[in-house]
C-alpha atoms as a PDB file:
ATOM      1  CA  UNK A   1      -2.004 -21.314   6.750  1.00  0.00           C
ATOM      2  CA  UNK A   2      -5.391 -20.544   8.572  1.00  0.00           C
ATOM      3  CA  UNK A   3      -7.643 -18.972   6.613  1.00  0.00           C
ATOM      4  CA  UNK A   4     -10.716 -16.759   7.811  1.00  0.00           C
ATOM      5  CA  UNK A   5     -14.327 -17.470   6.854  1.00  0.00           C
ATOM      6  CA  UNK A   6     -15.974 -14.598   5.529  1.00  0.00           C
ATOM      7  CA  UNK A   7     -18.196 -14.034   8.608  1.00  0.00           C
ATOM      8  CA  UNK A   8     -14.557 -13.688  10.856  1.00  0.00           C
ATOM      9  CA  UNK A   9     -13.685 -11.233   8.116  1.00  0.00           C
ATOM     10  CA  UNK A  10     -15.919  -9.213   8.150  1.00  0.00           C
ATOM     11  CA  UNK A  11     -16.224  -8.837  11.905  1.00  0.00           C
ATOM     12  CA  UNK A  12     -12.046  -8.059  11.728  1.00  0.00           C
ATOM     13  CA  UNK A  13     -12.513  -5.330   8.883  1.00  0.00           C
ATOM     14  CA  UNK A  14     -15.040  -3.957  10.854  1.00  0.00           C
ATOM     15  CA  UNK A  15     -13.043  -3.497  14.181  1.00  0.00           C
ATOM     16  CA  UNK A  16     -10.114  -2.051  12.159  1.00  0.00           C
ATOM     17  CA  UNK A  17     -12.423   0.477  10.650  1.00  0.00           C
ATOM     18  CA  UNK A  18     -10.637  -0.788   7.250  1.00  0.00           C
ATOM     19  CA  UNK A  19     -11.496   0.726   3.991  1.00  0.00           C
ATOM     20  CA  UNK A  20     -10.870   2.785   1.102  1.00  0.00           C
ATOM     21  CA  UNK A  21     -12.250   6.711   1.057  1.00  0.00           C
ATOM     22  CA  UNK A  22     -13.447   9.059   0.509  1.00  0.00           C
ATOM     23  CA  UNK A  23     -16.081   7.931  -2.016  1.00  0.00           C
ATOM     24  CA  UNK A  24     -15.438   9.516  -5.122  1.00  0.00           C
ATOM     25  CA  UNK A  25     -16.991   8.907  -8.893  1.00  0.00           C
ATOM     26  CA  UNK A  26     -16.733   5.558 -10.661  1.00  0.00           C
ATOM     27  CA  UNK A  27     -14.907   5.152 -13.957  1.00  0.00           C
ATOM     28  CA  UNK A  28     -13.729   2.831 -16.572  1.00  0.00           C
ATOM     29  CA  UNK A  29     -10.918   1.157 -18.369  1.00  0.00           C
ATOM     30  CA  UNK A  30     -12.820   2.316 -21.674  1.00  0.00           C
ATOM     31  CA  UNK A  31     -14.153   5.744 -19.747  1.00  0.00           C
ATOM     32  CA  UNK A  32     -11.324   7.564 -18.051  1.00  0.00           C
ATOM     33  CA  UNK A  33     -11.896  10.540 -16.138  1.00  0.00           C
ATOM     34  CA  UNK A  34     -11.369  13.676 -17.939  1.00  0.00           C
ATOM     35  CA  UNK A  35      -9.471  15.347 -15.007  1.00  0.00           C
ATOM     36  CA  UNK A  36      -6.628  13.908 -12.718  1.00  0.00           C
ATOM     37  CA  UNK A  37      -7.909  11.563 -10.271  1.00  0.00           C
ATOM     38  CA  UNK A  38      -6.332   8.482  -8.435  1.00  0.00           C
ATOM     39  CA  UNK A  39      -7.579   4.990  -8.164  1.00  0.00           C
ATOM     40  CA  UNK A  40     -10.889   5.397  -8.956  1.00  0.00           C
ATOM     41  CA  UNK A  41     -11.200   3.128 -11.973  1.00  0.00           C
ATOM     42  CA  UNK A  42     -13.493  -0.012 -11.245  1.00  0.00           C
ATOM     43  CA  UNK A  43     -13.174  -2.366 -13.813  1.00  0.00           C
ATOM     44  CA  UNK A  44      -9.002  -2.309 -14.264  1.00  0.00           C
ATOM     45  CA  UNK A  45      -7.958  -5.830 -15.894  1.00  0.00           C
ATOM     46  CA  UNK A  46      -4.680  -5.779 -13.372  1.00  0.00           C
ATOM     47  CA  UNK A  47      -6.240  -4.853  -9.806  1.00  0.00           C
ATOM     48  CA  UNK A  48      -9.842  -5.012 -10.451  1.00  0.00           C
ATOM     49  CA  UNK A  49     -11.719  -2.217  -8.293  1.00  0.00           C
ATOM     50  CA  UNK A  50      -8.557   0.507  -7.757  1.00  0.00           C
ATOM     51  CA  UNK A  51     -10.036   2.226  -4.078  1.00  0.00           C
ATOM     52  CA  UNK A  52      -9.185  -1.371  -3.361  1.00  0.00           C
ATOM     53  CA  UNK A  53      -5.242  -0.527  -3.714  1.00  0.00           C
ATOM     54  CA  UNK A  54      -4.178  -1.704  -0.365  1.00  0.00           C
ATOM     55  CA  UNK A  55      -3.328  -5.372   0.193  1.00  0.00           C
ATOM     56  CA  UNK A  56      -1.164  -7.804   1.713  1.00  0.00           C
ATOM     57  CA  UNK A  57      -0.474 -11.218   1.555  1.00  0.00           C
ATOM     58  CA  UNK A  58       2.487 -13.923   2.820  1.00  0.00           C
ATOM     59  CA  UNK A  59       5.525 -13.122   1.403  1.00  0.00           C
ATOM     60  CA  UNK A  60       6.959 -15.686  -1.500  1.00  0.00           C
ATOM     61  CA  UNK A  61       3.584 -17.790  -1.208  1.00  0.00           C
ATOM     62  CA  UNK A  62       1.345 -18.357  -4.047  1.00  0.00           C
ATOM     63  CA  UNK A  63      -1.415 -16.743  -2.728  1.00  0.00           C
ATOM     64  CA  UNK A  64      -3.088 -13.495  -4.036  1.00  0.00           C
ATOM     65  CA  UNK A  65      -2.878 -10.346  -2.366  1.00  0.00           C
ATOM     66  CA  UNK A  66      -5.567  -9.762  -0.053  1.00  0.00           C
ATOM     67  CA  UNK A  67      -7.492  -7.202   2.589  1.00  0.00           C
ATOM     68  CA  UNK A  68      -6.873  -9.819   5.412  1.00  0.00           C
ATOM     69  CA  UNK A  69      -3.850 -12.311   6.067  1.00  0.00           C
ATOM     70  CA  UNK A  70      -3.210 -14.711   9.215  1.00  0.00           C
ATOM     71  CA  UNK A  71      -0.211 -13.705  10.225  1.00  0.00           C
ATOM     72  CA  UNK A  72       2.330 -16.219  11.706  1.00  0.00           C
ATOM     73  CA  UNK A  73       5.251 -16.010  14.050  1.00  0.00           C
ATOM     74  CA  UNK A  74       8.635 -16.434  11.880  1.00  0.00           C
ATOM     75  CA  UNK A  75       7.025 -15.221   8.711  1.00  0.00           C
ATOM     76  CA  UNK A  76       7.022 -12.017   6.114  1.00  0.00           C
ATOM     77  CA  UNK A  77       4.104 -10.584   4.866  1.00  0.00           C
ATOM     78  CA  UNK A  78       4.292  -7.998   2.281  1.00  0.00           C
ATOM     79  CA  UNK A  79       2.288  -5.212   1.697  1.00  0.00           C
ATOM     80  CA  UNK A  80       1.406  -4.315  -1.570  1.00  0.00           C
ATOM     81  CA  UNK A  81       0.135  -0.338  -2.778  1.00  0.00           C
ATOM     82  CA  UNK A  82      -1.637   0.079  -6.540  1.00  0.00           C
ATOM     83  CA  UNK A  83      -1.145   3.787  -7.981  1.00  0.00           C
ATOM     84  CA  UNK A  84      -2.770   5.284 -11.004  1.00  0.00           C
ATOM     85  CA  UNK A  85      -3.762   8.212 -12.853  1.00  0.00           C
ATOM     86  CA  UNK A  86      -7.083   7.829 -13.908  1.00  0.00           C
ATOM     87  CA  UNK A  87      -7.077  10.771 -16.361  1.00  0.00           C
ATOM     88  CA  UNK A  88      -7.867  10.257 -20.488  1.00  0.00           C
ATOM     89  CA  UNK A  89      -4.280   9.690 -21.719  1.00  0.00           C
ATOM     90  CA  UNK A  90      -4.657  12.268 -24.187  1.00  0.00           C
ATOM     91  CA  UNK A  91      -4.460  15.070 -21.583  1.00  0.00           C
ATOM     92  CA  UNK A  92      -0.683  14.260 -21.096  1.00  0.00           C
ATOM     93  CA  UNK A  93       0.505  16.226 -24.208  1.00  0.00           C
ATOM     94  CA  UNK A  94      -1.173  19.629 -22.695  1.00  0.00           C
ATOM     95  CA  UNK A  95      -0.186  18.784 -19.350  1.00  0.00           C
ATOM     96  CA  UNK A  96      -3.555  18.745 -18.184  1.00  0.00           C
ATOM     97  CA  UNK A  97      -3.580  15.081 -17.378  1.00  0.00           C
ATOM     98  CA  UNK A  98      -0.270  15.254 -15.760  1.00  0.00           C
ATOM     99  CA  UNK A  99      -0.360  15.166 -12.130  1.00  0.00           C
ATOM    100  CA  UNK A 100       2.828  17.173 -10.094  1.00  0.00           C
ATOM    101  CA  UNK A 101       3.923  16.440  -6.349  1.00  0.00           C
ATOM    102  CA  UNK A 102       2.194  13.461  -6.266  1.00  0.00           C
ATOM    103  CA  UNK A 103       3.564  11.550  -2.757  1.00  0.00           C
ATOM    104  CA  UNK A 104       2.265   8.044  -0.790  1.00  0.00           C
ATOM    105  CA  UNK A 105       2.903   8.117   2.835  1.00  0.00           C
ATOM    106  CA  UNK A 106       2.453   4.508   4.028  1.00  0.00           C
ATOM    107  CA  UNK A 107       1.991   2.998   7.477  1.00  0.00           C
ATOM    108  CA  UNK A 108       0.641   0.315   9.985  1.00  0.00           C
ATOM    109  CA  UNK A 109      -1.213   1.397  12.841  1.00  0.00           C
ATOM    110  CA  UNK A 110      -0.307  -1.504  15.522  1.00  0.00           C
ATOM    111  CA  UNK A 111       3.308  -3.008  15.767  1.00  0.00           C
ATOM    112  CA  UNK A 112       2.282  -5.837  18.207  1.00  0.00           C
ATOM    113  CA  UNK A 113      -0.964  -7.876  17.418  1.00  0.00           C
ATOM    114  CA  UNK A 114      -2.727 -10.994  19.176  1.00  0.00           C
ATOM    115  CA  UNK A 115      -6.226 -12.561  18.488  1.00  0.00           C
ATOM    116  CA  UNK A 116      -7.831 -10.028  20.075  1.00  0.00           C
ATOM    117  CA  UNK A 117      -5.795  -7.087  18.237  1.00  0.00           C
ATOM    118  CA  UNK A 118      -5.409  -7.126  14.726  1.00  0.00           C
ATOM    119  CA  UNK A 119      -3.584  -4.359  12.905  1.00  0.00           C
ATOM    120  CA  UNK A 120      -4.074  -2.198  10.348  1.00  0.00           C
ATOM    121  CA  UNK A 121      -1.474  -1.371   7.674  1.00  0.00           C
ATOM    122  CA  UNK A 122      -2.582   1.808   5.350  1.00  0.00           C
ATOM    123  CA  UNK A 123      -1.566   4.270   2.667  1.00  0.00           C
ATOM    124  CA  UNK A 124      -2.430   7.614   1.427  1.00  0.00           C
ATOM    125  CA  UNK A 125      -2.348   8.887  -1.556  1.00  0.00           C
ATOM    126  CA  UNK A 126      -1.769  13.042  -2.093  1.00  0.00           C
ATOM    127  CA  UNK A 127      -1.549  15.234  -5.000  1.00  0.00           C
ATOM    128  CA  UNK A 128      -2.822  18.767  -4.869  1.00  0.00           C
ATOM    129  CA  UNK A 129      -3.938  18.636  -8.652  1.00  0.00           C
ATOM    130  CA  UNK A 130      -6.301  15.549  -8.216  1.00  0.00           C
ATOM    131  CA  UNK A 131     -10.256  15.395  -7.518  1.00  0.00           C
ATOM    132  CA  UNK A 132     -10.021  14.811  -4.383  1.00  0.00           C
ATOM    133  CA  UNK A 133      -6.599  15.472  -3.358  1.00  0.00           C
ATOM    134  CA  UNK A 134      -6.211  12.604  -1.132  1.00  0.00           C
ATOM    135  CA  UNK A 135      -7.122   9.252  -0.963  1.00  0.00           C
ATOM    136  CA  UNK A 136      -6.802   6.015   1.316  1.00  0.00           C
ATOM    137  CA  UNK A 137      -7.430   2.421   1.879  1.00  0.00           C
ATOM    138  CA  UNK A 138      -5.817  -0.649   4.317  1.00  0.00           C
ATOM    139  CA  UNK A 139      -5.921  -3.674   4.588  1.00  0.00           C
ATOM    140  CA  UNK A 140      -5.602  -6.069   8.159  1.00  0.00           C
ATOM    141  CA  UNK A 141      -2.790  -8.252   9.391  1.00  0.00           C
ATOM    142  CA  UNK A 142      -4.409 -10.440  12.349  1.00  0.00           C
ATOM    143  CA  UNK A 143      -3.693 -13.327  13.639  1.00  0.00           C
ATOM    144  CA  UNK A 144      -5.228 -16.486  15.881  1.00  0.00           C
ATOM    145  CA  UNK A 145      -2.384 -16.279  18.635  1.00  0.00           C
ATOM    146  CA  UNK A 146      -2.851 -16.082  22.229  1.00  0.00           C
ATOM    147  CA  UNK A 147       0.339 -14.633  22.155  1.00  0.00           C
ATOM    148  CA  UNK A 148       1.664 -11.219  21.469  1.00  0.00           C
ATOM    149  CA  UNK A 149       3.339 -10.825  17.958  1.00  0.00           C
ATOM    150  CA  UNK A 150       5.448  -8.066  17.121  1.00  0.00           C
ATOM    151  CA  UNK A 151       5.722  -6.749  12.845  1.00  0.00           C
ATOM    152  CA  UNK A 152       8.840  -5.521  12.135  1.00  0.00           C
ATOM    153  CA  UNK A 153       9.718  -3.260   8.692  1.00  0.00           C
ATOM    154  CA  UNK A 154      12.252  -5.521   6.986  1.00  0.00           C
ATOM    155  CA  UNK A 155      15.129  -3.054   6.356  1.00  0.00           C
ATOM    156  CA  UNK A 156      15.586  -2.583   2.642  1.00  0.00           C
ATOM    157  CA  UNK A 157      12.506  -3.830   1.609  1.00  0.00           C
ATOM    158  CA  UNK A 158      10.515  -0.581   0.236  1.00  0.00           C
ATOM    159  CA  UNK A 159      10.556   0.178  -3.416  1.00  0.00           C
ATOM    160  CA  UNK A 160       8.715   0.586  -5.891  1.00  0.00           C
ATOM    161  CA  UNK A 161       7.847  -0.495  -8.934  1.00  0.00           C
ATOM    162  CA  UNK A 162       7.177   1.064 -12.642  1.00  0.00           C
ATOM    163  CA  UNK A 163       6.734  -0.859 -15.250  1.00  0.00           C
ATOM    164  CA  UNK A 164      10.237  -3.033 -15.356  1.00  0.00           C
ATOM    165  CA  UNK A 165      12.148  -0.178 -13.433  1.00  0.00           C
ATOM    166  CA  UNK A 166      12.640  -0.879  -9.733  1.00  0.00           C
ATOM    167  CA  UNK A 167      14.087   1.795  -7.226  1.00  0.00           C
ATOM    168  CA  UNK A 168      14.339   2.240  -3.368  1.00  0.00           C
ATOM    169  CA  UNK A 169      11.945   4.450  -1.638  1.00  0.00           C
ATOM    170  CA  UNK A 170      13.193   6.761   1.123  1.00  0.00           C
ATOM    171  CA  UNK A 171      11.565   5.240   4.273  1.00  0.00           C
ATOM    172  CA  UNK A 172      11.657   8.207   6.639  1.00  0.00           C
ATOM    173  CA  UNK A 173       9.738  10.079   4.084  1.00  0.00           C
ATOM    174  CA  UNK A 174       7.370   7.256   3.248  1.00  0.00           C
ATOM    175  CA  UNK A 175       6.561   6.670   7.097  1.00  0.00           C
ATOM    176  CA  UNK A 176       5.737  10.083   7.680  1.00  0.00           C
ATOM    177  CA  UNK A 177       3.602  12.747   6.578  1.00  0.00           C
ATOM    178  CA  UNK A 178       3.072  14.354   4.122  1.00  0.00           C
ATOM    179  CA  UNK A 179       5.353  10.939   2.415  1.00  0.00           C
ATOM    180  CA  UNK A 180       7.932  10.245  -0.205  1.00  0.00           C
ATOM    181  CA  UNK A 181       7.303  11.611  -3.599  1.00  0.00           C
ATOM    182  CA  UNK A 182       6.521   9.231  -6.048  1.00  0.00           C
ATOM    183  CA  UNK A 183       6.699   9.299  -9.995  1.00  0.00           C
ATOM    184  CA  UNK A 184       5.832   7.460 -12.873  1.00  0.00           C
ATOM    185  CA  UNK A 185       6.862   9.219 -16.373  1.00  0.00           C
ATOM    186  CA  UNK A 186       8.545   8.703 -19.497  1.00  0.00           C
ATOM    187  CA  UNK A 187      12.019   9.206 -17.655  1.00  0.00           C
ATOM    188  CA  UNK A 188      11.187   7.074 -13.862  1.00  0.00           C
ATOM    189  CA  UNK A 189      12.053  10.148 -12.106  1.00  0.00           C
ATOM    190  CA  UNK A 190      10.615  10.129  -8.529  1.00  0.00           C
ATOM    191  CA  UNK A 191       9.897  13.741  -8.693  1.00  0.00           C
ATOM    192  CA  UNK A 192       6.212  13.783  -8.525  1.00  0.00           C
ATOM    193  CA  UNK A 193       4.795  13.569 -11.823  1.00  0.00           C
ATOM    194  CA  UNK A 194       2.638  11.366 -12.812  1.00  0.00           C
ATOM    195  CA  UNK A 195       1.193  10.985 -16.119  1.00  0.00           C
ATOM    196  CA  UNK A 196      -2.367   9.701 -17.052  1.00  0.00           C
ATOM    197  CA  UNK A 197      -3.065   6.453 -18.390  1.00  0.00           C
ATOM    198  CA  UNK A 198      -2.496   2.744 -17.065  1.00  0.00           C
ATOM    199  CA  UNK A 199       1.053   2.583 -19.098  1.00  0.00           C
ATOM    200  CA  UNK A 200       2.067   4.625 -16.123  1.00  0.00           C
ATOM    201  CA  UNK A 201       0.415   2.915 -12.901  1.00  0.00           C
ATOM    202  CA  UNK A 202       3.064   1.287 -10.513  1.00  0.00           C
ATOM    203  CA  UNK A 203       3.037   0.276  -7.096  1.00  0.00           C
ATOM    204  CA  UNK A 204       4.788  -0.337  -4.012  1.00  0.00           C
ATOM    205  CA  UNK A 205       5.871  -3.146  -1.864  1.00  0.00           C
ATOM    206  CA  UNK A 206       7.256  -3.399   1.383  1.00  0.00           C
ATOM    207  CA  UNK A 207       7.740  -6.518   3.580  1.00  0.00           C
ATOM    208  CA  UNK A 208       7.226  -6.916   7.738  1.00  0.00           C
ATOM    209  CA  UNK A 209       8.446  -9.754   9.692  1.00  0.00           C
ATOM    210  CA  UNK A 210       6.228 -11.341  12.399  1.00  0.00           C
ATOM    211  CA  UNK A 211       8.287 -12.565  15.655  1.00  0.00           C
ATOM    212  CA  UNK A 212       7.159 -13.220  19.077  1.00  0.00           C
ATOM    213  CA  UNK A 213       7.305 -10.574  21.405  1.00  0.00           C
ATOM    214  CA  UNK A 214       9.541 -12.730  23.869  1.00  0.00           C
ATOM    215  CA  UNK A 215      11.609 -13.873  21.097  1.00  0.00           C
ATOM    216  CA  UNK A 216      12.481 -10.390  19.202  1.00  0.00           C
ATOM    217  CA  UNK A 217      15.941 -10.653  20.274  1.00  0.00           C
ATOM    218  CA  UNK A 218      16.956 -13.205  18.547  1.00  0.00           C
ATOM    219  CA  UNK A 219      16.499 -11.231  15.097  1.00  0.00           C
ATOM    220  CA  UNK A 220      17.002  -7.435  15.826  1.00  0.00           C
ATOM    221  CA  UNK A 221      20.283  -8.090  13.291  1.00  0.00           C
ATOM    222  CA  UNK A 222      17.920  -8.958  10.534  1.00  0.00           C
ATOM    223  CA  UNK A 223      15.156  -6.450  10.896  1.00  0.00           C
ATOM    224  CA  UNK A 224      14.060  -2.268  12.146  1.00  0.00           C
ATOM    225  CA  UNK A 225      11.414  -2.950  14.343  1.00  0.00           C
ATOM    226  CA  UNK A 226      10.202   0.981  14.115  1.00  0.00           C
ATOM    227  CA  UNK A 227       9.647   2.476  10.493  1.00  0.00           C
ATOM    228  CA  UNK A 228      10.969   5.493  11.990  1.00  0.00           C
ATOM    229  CA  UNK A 229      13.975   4.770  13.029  1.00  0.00           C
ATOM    230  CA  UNK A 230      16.906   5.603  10.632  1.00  0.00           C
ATOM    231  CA  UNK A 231      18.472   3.286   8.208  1.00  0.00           C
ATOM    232  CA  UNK A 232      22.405   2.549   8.356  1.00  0.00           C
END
């Protein structure tokens, strides 16, 4: 798989406008905040620097997620979307550190790409009861092709993930604004709450398929080439 040098990253990041925001204070694994606040931990021993909590990489390869993948006709790439509560964990038993109607509404900007137009998949991150209440970062699919390449949402492939629990998301809320309520509490209950403390991060993963423009038909049984269009 063709890998970029850093140079030919950083001139793809750049023409994406790809990045985390806004900027917000810096904490700790060993100095939480002492209010509800999401991804903003720099030092965590799972993700490293949290704004950082959009990446993607090929699916079922070896590789780390990244900010930046080559993408390839005739492959999946899967997007991958860190969540946490940076609060002190002790501020879940007055409900301080709990945070309600927390939701992620995910995204990618461009469905067809070539070398001269990468894409740029994204989430957001909203809760009404965090400093600040919303947060984002992407990361870029591009590719070397002279040809156009369409990503397709692999149908079936959103869910997310807490801890050992697995569940489906509910795409048409997770494609659009304001997205799909989230959770990640004592019971799993996607109702919003999410409690402080890394015992209750998660994440979410969701896979595209890259095909050819000129050679989409031959899959349209296997994938939903819109995010928006309704599941069976």
């Amino acid at each position: 798989m063709r890998e970029y040098t850093d140079e030919e990253m950083k001139t793809i990041l750049r023409s994406v406008n790809c990045g985390y925001g806004p900027e917000r204070t810096d904490f700790t694994m060993k100095d939480p905040a002492g209010y509800i606040t999401f991804n903003s931990i720099i030092d965590n021993p799972g993700v490293g620097n949290e704004r950082n909590f959009v990446r993607v990489k090929e699916y079922n390869s070896e590789k780390p997620f990244e900010n930046i993948v080559c993408v390839r006709p005739d492959y999946e790439y899967e997007i991958y979307i860190y969540f946490h509560n940076d609060a002190m964990s002790k501020l879940n038993a007055s409900g301080e550190g709990i945070a309600h109607n927390t939701r992620i509404q995910g995204g990618f900007k461009k469905r067809i790409i070539n070398k001269d137009n990468p894409s740029l998949v994204y989430a957001t991150i909203r809760c009404e009861d965090a400093t600040p209440p919303e947060i984002w970062d992407g990361a870029v699919l591009a590719t070397d092709s002279e040809e156009d390449i369409e990503l397709l949402y692999v149908t079936n492939s959103l869910k997310i993930y807490l801890g050992d629990v697995v569940q489906p998301l509910p795409k048409d809320d997770f494609f659009n604004n304001p997205g799909a309520l989230i959770g990640c509490n004592p019971e799993n209950k996607l109702n919003g709450d999410v409690y402080a403390c890394a015992e209750y991060s998660g994440y979410i993963k969701y896979r595209l398929h890259a095909v050819l423009v000129k050679e989409k038909h031959k899959i349209m049984d296997q994938v939903i080439p819109n995010p928006n269009r309704k599941e069976d």
